[in-house]
C-alpha atoms as a PDB file:
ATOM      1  CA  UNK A   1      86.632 121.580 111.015  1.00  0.00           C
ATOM      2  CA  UNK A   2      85.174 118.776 113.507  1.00  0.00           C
ATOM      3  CA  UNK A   3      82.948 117.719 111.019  1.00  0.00           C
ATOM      4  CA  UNK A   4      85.499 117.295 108.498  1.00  0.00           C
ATOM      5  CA  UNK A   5      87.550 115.572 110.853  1.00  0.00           C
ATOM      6  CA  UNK A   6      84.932 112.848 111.322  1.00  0.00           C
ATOM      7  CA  UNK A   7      84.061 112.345 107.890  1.00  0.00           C
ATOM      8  CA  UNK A   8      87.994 111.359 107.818  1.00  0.00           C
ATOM      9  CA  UNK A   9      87.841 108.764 110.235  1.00  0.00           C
ATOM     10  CA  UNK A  10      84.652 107.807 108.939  1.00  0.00           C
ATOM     11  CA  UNK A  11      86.536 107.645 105.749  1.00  0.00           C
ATOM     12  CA  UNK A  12      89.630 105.687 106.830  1.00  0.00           C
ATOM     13  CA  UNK A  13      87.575 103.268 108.568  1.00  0.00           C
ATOM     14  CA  UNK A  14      86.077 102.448 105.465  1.00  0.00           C
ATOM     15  CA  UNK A  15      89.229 102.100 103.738  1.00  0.00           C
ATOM     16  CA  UNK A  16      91.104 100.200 106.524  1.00  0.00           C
ATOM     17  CA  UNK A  17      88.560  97.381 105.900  1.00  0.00           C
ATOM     18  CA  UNK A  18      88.932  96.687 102.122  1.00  0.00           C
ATOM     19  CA  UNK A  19      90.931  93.830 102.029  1.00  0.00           C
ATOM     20  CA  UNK A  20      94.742  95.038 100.974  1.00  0.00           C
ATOM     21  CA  UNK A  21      95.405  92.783  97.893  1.00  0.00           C
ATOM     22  CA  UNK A  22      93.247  92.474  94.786  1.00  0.00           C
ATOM     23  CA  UNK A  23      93.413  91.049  91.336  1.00  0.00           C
ATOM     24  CA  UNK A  24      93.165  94.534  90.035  1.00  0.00           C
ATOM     25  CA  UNK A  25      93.283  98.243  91.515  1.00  0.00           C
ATOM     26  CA  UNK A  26      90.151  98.929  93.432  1.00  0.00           C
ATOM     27  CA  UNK A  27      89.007 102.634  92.506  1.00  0.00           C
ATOM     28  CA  UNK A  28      85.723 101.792  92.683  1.00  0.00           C
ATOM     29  CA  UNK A  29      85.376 100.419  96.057  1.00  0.00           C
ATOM     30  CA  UNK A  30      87.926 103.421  97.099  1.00  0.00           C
ATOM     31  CA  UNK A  31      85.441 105.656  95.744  1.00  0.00           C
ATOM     32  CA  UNK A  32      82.566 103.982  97.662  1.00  0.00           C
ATOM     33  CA  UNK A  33      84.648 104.853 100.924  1.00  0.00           C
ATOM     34  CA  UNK A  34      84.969 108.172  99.872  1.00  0.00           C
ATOM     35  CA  UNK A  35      81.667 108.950  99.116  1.00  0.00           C
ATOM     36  CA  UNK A  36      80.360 107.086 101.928  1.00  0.00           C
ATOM     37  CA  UNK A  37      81.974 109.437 104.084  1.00  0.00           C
ATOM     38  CA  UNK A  38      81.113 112.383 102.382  1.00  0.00           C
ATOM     39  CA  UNK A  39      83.591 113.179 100.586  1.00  0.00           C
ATOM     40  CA  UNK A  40      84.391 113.645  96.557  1.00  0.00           C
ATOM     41  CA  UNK A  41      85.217 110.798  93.813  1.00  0.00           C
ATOM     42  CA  UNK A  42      88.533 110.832  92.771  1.00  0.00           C
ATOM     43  CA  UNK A  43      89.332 112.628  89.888  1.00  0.00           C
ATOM     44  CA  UNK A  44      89.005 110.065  86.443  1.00  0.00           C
ATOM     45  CA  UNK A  45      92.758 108.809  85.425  1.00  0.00           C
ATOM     46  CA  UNK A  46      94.340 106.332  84.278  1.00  0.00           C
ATOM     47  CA  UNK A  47      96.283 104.362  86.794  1.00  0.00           C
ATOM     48  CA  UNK A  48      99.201 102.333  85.530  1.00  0.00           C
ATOM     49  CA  UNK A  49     102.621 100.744  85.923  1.00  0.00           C
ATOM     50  CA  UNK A  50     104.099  98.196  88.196  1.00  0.00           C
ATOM     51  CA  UNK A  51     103.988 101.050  91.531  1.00  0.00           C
ATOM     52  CA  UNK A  52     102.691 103.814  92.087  1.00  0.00           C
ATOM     53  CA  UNK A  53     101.597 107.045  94.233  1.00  0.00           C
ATOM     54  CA  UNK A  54      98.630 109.044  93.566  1.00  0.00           C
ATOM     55  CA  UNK A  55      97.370 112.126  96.087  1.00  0.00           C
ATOM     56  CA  UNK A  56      94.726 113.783  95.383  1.00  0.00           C
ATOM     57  CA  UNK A  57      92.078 116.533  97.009  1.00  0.00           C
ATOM     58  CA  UNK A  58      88.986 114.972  97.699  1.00  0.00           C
ATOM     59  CA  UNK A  59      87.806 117.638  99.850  1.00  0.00           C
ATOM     60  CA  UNK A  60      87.924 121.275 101.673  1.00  0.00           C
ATOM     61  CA  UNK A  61      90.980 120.300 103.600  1.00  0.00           C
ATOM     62  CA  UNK A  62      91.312 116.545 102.864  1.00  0.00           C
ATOM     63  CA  UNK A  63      93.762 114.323 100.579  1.00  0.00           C
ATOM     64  CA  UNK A  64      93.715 111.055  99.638  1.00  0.00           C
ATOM     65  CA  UNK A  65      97.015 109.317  99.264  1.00  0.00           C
ATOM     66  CA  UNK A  66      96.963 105.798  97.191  1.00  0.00           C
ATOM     67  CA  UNK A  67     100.138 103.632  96.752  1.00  0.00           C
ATOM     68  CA  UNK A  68      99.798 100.265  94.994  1.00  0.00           C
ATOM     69  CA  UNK A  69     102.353  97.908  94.109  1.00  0.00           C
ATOM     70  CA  UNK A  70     101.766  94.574  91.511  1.00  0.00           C
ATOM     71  CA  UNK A  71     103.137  91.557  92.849  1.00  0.00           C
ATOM     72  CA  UNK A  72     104.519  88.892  90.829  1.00  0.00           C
ATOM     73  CA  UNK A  73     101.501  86.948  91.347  1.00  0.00           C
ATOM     74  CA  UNK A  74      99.916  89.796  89.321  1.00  0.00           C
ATOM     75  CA  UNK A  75      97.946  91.102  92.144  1.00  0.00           C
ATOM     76  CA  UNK A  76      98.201  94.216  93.668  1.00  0.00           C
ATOM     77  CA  UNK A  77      99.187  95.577  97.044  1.00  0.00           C
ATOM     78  CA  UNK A  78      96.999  99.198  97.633  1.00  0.00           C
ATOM     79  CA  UNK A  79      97.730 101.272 100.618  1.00  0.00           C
ATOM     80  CA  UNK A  80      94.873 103.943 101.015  1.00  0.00           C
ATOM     81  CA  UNK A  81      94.220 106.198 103.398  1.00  0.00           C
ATOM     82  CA  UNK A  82      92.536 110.761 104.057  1.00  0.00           C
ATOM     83  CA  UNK A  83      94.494 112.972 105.946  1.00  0.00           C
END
């Protein structure tokens, strides 16, 4: 769908310009992206460990794929991005 396609560029526009490392992982501005765009929330979980992957459907034909990674600062490196 066109429309769908959009709303994923829309989508990983808003992602591309969170900033890549924060003091914690940012689900909640992630969601804000989503949602923004039109899309769903992603599904409550709990998110944990020193890396990580997480994909998840967030819409008809759209997934979001997550990968964060804790520094040893303690901050956290989060790749995010719809396809």
């Amino acid at each position: 769908m066109a429309s769908e396609a959009k709303a994923r560029k829309k989508a990983n526009d808003l992602l591309a310009a969170l900033p890549n490392y924060h003091p914690y992982l940012p689900i909640e501005d992630i969601n804000a992206a989503l949602t923004a765009a039109g899309f769903n929330e992603m599904e409550p979980a709990i998110y944990c460990g020193r890396e990580g992957r997480a994909i998840e459907k967030v819409g008809d034909r759209t997934f979001l794929a997550m990968s964060w990674y804790r520094m040893e600062t303690g901050r956290y490196e989060i790749v995010a991005y719809v396809s």
